[in-house]
C-alpha atoms as a PDB file:
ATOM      1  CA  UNK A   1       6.732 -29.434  27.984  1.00  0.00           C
ATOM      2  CA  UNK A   2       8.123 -27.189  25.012  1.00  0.00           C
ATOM      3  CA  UNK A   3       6.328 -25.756  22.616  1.00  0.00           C
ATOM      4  CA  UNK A   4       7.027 -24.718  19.154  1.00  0.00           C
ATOM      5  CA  UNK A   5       4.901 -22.093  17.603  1.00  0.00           C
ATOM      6  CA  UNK A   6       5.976 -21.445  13.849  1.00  0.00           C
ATOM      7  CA  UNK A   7       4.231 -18.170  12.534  1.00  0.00           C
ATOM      8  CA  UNK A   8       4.614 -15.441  10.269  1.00  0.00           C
ATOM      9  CA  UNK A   9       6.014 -12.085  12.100  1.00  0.00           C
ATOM     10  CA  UNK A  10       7.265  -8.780  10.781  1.00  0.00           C
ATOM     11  CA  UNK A  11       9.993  -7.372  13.619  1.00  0.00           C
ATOM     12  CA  UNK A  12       9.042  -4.222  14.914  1.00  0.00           C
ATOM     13  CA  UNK A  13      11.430  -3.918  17.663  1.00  0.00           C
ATOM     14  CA  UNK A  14      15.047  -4.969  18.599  1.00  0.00           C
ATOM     15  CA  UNK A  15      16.711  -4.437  21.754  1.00  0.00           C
ATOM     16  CA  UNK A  16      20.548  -5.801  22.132  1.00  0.00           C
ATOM     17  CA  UNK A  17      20.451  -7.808  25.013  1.00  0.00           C
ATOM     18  CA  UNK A  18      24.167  -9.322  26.945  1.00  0.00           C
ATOM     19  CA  UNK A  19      26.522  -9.241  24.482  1.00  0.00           C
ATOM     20  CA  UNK A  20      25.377 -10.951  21.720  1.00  0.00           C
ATOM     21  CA  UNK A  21      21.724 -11.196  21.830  1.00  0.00           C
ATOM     22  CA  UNK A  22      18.833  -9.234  20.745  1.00  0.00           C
ATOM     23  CA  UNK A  23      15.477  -9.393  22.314  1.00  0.00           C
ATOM     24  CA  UNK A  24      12.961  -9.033  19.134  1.00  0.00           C
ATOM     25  CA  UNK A  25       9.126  -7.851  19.535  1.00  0.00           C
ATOM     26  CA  UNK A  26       7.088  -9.808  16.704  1.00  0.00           C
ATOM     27  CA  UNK A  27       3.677  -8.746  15.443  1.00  0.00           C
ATOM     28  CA  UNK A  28       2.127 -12.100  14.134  1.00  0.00           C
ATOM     29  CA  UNK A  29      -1.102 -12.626  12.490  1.00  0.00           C
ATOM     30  CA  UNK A  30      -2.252 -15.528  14.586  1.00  0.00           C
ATOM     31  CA  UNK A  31      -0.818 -15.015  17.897  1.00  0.00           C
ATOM     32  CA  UNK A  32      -0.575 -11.363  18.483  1.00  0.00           C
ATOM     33  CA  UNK A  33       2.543  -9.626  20.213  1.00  0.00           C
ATOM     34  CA  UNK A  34       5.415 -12.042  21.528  1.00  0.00           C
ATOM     35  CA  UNK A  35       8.844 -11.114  22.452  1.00  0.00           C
ATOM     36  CA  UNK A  36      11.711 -13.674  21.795  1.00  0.00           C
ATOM     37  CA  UNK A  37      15.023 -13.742  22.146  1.00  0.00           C
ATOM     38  CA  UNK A  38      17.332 -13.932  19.399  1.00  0.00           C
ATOM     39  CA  UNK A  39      20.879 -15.617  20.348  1.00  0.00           C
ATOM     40  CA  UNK A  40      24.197 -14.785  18.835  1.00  0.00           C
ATOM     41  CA  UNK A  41      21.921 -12.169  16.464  1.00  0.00           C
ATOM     42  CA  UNK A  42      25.085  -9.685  17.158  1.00  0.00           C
ATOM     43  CA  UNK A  43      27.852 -12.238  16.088  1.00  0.00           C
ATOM     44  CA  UNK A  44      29.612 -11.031  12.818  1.00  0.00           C
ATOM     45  CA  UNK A  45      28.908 -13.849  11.085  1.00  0.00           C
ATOM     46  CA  UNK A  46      25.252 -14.813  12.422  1.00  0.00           C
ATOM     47  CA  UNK A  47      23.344 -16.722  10.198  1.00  0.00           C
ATOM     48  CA  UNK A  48      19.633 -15.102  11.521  1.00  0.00           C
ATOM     49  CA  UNK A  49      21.712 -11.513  12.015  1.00  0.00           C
ATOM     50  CA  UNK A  50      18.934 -10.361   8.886  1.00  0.00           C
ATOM     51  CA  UNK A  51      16.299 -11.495  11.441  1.00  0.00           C
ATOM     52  CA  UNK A  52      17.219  -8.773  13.851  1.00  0.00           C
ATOM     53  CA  UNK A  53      16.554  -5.983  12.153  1.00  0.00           C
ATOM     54  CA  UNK A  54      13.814  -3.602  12.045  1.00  0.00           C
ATOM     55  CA  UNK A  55      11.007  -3.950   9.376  1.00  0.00           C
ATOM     56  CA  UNK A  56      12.357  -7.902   8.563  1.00  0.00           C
ATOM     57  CA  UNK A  57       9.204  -9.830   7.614  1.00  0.00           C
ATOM     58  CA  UNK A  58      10.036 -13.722   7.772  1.00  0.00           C
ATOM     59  CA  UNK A  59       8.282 -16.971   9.218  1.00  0.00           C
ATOM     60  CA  UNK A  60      10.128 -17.668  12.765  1.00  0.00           C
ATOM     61  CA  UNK A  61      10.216 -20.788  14.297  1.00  0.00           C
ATOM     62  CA  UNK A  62       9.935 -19.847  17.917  1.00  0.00           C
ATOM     63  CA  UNK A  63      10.591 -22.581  21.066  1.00  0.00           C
ATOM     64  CA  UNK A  64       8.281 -21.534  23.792  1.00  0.00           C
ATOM     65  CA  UNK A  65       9.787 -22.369  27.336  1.00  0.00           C
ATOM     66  CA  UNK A  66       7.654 -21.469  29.727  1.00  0.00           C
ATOM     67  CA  UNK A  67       6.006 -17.810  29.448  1.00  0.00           C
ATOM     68  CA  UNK A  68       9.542 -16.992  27.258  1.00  0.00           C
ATOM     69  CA  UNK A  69      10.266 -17.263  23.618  1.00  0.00           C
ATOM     70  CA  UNK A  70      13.423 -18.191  21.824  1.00  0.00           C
ATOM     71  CA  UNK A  71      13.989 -18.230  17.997  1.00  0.00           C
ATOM     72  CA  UNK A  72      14.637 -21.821  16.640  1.00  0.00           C
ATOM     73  CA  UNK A  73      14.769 -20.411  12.692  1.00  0.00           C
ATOM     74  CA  UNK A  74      13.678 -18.086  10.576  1.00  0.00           C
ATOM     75  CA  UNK A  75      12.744 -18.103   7.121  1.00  0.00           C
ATOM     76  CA  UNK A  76      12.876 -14.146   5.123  1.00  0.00           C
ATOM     77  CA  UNK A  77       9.541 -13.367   3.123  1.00  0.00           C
ATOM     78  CA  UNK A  78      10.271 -10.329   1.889  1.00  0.00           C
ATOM     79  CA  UNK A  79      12.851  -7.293   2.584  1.00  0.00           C
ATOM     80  CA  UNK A  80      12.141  -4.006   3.865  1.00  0.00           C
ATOM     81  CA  UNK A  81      15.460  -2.862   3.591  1.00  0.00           C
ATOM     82  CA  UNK A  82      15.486  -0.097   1.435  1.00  0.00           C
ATOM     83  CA  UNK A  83      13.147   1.463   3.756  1.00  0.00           C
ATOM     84  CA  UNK A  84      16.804   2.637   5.686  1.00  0.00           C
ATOM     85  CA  UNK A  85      18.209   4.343   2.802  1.00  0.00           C
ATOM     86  CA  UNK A  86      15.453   6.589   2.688  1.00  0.00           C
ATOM     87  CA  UNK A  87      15.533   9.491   5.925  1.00  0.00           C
ATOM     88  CA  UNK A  88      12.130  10.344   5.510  1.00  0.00           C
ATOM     89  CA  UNK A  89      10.793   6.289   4.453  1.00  0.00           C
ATOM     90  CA  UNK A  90      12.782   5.593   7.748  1.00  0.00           C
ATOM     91  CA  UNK A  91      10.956   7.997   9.848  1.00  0.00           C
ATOM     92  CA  UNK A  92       7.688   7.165   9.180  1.00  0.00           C
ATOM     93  CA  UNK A  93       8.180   3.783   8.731  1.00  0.00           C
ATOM     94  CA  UNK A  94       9.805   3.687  12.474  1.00  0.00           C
ATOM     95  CA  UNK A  95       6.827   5.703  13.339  1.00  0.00           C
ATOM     96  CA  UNK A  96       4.271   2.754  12.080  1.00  0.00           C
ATOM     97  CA  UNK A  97       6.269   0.179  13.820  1.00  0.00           C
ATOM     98  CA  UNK A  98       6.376   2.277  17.411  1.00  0.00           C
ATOM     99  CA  UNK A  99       2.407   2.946  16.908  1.00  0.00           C
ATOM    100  CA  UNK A 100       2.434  -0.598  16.460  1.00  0.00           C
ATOM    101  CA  UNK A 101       4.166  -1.169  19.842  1.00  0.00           C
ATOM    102  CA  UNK A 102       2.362   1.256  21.634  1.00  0.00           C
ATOM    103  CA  UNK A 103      -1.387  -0.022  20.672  1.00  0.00           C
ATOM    104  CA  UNK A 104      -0.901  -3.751  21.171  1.00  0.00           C
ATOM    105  CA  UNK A 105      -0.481  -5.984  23.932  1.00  0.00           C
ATOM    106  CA  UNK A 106       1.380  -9.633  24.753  1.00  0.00           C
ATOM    107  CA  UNK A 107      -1.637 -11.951  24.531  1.00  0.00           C
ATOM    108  CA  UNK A 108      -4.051 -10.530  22.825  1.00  0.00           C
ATOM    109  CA  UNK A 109      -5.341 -12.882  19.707  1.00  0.00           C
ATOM    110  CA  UNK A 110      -6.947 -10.612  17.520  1.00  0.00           C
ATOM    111  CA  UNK A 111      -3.910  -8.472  16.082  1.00  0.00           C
ATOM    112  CA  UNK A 112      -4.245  -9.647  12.458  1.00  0.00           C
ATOM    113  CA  UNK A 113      -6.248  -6.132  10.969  1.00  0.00           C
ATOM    114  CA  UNK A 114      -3.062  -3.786  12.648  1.00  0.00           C
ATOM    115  CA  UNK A 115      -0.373  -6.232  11.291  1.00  0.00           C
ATOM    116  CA  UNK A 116      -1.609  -6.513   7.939  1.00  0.00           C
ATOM    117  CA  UNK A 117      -2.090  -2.710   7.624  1.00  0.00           C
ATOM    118  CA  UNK A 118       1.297  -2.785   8.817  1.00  0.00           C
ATOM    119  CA  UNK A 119       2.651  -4.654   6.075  1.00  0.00           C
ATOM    120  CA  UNK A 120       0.753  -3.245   3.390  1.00  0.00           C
ATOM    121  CA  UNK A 121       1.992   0.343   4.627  1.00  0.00           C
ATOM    122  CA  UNK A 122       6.131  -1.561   4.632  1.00  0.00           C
ATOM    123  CA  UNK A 123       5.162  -2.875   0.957  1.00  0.00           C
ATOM    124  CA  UNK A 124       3.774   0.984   0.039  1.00  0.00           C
ATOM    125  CA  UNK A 125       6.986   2.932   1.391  1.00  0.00           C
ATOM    126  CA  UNK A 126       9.477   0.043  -0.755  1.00  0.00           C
ATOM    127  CA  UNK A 127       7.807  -0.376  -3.927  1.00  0.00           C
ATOM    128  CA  UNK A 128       5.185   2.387  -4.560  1.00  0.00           C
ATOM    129  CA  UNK A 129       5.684   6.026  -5.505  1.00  0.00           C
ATOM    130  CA  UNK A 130       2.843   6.894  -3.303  1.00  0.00           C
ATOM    131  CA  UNK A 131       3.513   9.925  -0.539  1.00  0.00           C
ATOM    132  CA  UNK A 132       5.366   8.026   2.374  1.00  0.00           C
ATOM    133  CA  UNK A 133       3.237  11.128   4.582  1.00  0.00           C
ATOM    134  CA  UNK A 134       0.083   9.759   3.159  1.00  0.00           C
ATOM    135  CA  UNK A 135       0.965   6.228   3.906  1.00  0.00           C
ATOM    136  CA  UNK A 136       1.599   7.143   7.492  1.00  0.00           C
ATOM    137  CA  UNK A 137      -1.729   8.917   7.627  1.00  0.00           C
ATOM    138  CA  UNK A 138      -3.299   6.062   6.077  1.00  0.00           C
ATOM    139  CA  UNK A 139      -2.282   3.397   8.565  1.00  0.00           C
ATOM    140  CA  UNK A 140      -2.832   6.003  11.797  1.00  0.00           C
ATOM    141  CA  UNK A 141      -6.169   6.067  10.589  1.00  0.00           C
ATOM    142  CA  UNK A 142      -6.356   2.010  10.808  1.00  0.00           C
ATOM    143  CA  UNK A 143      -4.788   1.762  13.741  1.00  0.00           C
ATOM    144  CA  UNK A 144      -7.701   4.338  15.398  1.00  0.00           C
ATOM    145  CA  UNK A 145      -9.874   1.945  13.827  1.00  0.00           C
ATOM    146  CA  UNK A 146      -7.926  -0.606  15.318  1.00  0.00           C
ATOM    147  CA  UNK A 147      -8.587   0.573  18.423  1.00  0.00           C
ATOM    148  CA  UNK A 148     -12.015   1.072  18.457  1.00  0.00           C
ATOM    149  CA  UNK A 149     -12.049   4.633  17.378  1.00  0.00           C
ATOM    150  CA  UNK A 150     -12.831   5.243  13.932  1.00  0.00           C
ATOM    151  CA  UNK A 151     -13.534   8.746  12.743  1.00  0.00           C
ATOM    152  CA  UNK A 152     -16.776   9.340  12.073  1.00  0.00           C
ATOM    153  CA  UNK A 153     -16.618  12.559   9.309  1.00  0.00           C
ATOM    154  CA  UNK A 154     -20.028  13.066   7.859  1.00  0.00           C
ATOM    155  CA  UNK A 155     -21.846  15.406  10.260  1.00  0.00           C
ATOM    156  CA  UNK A 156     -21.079  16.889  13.888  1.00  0.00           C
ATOM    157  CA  UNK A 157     -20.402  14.216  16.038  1.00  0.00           C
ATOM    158  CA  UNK A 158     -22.418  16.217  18.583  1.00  0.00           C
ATOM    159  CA  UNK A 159     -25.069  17.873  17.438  1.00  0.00           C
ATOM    160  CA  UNK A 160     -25.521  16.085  13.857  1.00  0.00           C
ATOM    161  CA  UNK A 161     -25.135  19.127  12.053  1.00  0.00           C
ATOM    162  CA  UNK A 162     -23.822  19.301   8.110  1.00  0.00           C
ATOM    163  CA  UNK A 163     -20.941  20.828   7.845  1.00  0.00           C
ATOM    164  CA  UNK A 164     -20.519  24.463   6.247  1.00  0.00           C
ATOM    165  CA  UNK A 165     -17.365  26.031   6.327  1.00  0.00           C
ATOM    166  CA  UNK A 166     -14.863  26.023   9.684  1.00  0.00           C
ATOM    167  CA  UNK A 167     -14.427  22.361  11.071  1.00  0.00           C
ATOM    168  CA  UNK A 168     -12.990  20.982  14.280  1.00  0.00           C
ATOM    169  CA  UNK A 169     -11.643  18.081  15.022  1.00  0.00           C
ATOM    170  CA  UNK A 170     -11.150  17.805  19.445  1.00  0.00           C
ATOM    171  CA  UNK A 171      -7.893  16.019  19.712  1.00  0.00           C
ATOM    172  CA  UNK A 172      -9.103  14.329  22.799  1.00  0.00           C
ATOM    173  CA  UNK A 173     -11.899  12.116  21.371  1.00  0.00           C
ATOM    174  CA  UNK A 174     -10.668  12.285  17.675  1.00  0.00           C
ATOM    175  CA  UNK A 175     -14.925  13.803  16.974  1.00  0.00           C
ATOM    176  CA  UNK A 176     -14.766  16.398  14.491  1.00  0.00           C
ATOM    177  CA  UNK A 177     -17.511  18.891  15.269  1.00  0.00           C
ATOM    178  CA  UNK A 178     -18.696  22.273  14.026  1.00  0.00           C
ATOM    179  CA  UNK A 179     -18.387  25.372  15.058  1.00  0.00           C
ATOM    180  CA  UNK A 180     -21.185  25.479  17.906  1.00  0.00           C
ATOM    181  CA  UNK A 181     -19.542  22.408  19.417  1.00  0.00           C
ATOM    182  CA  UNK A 182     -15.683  23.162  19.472  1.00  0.00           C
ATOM    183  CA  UNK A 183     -14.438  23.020  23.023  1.00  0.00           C
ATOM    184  CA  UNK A 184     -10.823  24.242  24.247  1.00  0.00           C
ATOM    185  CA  UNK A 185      -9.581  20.530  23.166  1.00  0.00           C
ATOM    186  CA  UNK A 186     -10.442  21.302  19.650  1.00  0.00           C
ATOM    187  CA  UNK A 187      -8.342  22.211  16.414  1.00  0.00           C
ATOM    188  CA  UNK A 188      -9.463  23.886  13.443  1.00  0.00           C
ATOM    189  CA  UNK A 189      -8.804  21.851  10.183  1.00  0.00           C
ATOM    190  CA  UNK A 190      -8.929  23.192   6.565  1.00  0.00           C
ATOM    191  CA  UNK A 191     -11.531  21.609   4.445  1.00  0.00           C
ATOM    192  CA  UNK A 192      -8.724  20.547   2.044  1.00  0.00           C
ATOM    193  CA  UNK A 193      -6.945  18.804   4.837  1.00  0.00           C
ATOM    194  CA  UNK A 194     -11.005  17.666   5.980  1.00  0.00           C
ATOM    195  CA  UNK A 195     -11.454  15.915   2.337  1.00  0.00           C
ATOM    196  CA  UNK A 196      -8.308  14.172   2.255  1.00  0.00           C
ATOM    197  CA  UNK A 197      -8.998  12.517   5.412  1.00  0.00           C
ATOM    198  CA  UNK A 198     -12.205  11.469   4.409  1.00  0.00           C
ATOM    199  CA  UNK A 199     -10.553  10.194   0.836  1.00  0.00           C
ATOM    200  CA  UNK A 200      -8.142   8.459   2.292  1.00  0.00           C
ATOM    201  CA  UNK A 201     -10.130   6.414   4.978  1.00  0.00           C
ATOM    202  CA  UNK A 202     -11.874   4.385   2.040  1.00  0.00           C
ATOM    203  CA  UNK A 203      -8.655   4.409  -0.044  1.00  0.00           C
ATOM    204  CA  UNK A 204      -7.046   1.145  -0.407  1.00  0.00           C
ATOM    205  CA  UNK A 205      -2.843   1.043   0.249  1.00  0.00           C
ATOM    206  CA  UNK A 206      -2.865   0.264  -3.730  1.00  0.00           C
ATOM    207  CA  UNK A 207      -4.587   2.754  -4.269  1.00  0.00           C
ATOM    208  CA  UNK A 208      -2.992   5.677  -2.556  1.00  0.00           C
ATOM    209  CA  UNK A 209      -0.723   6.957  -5.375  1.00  0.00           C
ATOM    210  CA  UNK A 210      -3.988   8.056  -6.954  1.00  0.00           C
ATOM    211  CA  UNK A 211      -4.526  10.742  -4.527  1.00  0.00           C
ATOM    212  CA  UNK A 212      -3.230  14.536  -5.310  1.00  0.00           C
ATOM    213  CA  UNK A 213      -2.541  16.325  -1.681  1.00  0.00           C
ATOM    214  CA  UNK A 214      -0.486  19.222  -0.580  1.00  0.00           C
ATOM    215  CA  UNK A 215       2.709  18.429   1.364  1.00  0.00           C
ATOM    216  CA  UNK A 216       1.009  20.917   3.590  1.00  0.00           C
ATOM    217  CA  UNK A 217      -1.988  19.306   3.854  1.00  0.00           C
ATOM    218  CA  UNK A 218      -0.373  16.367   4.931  1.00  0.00           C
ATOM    219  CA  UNK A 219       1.219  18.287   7.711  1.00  0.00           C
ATOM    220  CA  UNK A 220      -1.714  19.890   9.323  1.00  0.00           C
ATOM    221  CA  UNK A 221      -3.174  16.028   9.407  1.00  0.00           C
ATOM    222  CA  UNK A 222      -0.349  14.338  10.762  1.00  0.00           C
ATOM    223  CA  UNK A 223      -0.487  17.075  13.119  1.00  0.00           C
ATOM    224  CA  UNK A 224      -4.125  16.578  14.171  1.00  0.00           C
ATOM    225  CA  UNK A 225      -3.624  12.916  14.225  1.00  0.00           C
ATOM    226  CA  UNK A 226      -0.535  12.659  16.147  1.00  0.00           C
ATOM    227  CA  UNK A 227      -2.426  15.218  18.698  1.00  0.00           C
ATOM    228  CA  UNK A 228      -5.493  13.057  18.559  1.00  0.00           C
ATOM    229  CA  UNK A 229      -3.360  10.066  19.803  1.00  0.00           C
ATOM    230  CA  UNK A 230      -1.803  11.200  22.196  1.00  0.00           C
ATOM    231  CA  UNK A 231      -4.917  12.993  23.803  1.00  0.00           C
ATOM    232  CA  UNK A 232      -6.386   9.389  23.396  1.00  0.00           C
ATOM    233  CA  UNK A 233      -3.839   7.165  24.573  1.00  0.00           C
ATOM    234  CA  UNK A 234      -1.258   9.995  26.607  1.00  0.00           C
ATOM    235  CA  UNK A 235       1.188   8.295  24.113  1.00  0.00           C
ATOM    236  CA  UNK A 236       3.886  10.161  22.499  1.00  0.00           C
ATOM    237  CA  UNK A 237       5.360   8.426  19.232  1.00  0.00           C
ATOM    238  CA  UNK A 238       9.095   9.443  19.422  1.00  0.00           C
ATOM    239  CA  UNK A 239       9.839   9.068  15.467  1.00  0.00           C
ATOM    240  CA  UNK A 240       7.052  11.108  14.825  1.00  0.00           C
ATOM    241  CA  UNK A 241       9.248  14.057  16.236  1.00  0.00           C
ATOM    242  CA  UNK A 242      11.823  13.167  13.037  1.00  0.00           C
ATOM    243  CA  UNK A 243       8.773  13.977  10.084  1.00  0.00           C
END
């Protein structure tokens, strides 16, 4: 028997598929990752062509036959859009949807925390003034968290020490540790870069416009962080290349 799952989704990938199809990867809030198909998306004059895109946040009306997925309708919430007219909005927020990808599975329940980061960082590129960089930084940190690793930035994660001066954070385990501890696997990070970090991890999406930070402060963290996931998950994020 058929079954028809109707859920919220924001698309964060879109393969073409035949000639005119598009297989579409939805992050939902209730039932994790599901692929579905999306028939005639292609056509010129598609009705649901807006529903293949990248970033579209809508309610889909999916027919499940089997272990597959096919979209019935869909219904737009809100537009992302003007994320694509942006190169560097683009980037990162092509980044957050491939981190998205990478971190998730088909059939896991228990998605909702990454995908509404997610959409709070899509609402933060389109209608804030905030730092797309510190939105991306922002939502790598909740997707560590996500993933069971949240940084832990008060003392040495090893030996418990305060911390005085040089910091390092090993890009394997994502612990930032003193000086004693470092290891081959660590990087040094600059105590400006250290306290933005820290600021940012108990900084609501709202709130991230309020925060002052160097462009190159925001380097040397996506840096760290993009080393730290990889080390973590031997993942490389391709858009991350494009920053």
């Amino acid at each position: 028997m058929n079954q028809e799952i109707i859920t919220k989704a924001i698309v964060i990938k879109s393969v073409p598929y035949k000639d005119n199809d598009k297989i579409l990867t939805l992050l939902t809030p209730d039932h994790g990752k599901i692929s579905a198909s999306l028939r005639g998306a292609n056509k010129p004059k598609a009705k649901l062509k807006f529903a293949g895109q990248l970033f579209c946040f809508a309610e889909f009306d999916l027919i499940q036959f089997g272990s597959n997925f096919t979209v019935k309708t869909v219904t737009e919430i809100e537009s992302f859009f003007d994320i694509s007219k942006d190169f560097q909005k683009l980037s990162i927020g092509s980044s957050i949807l491939e981190i998205c990808d990478k971190i998730t599975k088909e059939g896991e329940t228990n998605c909702y925390p990454i995908f509404l980061s997610t959409l709070k960082a899509l609402q933060t590129l389109v209608f804030s003034s905030t730092s797309p960089k510190l939105v991306l930084v922002k939502f790598m940190l909740d997707a560590f968290k996500f993933c069971g690793y949240e940084l832990t930035m008060d003392r040495c994660k090893n030996c418990g020490a305060k911390f005085n001066g040089n910091i390092f954070m090993n890009i394997e385990t994502g612990a930032f540790v003193c000086p004693l501890c470092k290891t081959e696997e660590c990087m040094n990070i600059s105590l400006g870069a250290f306290n933005i970090i820290k600021l940012v991890s108990n900084t609501e999406y709202q709130n991230l416009k309020s925060i002052t930070v160097h462009e190159h402060h925001l380097d040397e963290i996506l840096i760290l962080l993009n080393a730290n996931f990889t080390g973590k998950f031997e993942i490389i994020i391709k858009s991350l290349k494009n920053l």
